[in-house]
Structures are given as structure tokens and as C-alpha cells.
C-alpha atoms as a PDB file:
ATOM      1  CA  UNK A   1     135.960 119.279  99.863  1.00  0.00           C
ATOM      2  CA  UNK A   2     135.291 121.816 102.307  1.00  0.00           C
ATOM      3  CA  UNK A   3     137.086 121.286 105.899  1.00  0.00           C
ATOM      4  CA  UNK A   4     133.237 120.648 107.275  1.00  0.00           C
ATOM      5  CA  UNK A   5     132.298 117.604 104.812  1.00  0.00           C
ATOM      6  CA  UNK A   6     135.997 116.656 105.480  1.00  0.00           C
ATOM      7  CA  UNK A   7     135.492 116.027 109.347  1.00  0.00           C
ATOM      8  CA  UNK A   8     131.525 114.410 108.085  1.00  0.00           C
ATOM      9  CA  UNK A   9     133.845 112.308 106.372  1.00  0.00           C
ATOM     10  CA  UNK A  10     136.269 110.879 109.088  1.00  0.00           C
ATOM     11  CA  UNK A  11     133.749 110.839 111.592  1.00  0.00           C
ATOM     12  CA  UNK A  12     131.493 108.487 109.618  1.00  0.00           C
ATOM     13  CA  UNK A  13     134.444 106.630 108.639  1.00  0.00           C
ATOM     14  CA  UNK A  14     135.213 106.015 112.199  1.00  0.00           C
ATOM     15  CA  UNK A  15     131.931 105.257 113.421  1.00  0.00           C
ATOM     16  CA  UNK A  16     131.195 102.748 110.794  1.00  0.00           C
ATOM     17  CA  UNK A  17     134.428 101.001 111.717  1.00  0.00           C
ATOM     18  CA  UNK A  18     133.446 101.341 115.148  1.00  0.00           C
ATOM     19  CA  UNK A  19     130.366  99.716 114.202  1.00  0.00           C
ATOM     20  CA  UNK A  20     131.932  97.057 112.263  1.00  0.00           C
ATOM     21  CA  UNK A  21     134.092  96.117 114.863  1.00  0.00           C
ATOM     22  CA  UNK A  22     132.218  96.025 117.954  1.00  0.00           C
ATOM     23  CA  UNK A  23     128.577  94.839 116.713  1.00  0.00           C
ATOM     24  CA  UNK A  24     127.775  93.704 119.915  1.00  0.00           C
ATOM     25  CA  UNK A  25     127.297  97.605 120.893  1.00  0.00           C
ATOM     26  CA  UNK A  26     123.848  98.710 119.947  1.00  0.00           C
ATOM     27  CA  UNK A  27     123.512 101.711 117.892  1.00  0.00           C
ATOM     28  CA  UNK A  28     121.778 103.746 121.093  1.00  0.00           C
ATOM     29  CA  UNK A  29     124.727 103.369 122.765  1.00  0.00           C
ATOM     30  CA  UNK A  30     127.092 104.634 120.580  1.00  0.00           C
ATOM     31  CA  UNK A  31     125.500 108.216 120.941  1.00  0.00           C
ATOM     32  CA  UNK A  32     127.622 108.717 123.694  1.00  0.00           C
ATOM     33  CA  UNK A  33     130.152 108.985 121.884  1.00  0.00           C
ATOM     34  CA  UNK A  34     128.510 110.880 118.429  1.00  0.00           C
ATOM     35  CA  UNK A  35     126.396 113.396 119.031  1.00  0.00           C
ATOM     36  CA  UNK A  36     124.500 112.823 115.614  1.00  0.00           C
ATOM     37  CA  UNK A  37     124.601 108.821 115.730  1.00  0.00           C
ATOM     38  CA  UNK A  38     121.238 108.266 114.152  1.00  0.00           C
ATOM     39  CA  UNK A  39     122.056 109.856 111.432  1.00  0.00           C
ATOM     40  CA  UNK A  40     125.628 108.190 111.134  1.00  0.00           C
ATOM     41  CA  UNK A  41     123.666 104.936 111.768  1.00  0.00           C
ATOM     42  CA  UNK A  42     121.153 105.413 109.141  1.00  0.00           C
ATOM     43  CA  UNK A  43     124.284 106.408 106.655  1.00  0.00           C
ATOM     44  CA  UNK A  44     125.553 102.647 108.111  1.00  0.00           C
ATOM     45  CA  UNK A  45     122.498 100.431 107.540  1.00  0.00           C
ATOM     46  CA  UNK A  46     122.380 102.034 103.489  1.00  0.00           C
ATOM     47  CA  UNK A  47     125.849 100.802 103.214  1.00  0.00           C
ATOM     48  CA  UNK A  48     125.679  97.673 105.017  1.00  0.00           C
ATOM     49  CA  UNK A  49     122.478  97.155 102.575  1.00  0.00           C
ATOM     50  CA  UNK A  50     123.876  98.403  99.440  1.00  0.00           C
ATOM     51  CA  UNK A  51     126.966  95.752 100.329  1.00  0.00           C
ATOM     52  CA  UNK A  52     124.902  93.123 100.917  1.00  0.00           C
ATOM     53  CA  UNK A  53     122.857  93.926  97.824  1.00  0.00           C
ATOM     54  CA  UNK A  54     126.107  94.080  96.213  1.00  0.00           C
ATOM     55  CA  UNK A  55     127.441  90.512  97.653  1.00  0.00           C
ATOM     56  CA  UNK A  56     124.082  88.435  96.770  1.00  0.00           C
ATOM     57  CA  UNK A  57     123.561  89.906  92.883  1.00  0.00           C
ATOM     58  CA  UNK A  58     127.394  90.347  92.349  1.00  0.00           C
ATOM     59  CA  UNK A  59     126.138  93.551  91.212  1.00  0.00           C
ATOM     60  CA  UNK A  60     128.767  96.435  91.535  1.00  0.00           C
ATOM     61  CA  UNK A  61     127.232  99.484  93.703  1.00  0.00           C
ATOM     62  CA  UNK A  62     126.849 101.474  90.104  1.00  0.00           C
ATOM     63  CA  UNK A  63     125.148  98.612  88.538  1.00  0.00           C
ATOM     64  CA  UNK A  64     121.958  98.953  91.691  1.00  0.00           C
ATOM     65  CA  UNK A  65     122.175 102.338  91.410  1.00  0.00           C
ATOM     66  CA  UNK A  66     121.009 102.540  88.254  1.00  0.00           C
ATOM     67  CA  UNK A  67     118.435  99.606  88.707  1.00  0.00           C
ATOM     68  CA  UNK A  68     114.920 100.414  88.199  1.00  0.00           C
END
């Protein structure tokens, strides 16, 4: 990993924790704080999808990423 995808990393590791742990914080708002929050957030909702995808099928995320 180059040092640049290695700070991409940690900060989307951060602001999905963030997320996770103060949901009551709309997405808008938390620009403040990231400059590039949509893009973080849209990263966020995939996951939060792919999880959920994941929790309902009991599909592992390699199993729906092969789906059709």
C-alpha cells in the first residue's frame, strides 16, 4: 500500500465508525469534519448494504459478489 491509500484507509475507517456510532448525525453534517464525505458516505451505504445483504441470505460477502 502506498502511504496515500494508507491514510484513504484510516480515514474511511474512522468515518464509518463515526457513522456507526453516532447515527443520529446526518451524513451532511459530517462534512465538516471530511472534506470528501460523500464519497466516504457512499463507500458506507455499499457496506452497510453488502452487510445487510450478507445478514438476511447468510451469504458471505464473496458468495454476493459472485452472484449473478
Amino acid at each position: 500500500m502506498t502511504p496515500s491509500q494508507v491514510v484513504d484507509y484510516l480515514t474511511y475507517a474512522n468515518y464509518a465508525h463515526n457513522r456507526r456510532m453516532s447515527p443520529e448525525i446526518s451524513p451532511e453534517r459530517w462534512a465538516n469534519i471530511y472534506p470528501d464525505a460523500a464519497k466516504l458516505e457512499a463507500k458506507f451505504q455499499a457496506a452497510e448494504w453488502i452487510a445487510s445483504l450478507s445478514l438476511t441470505t447468510g451469504c458471505t460477502f464473496d458468495e454476493l459478489s459472485r452472484a449473478p
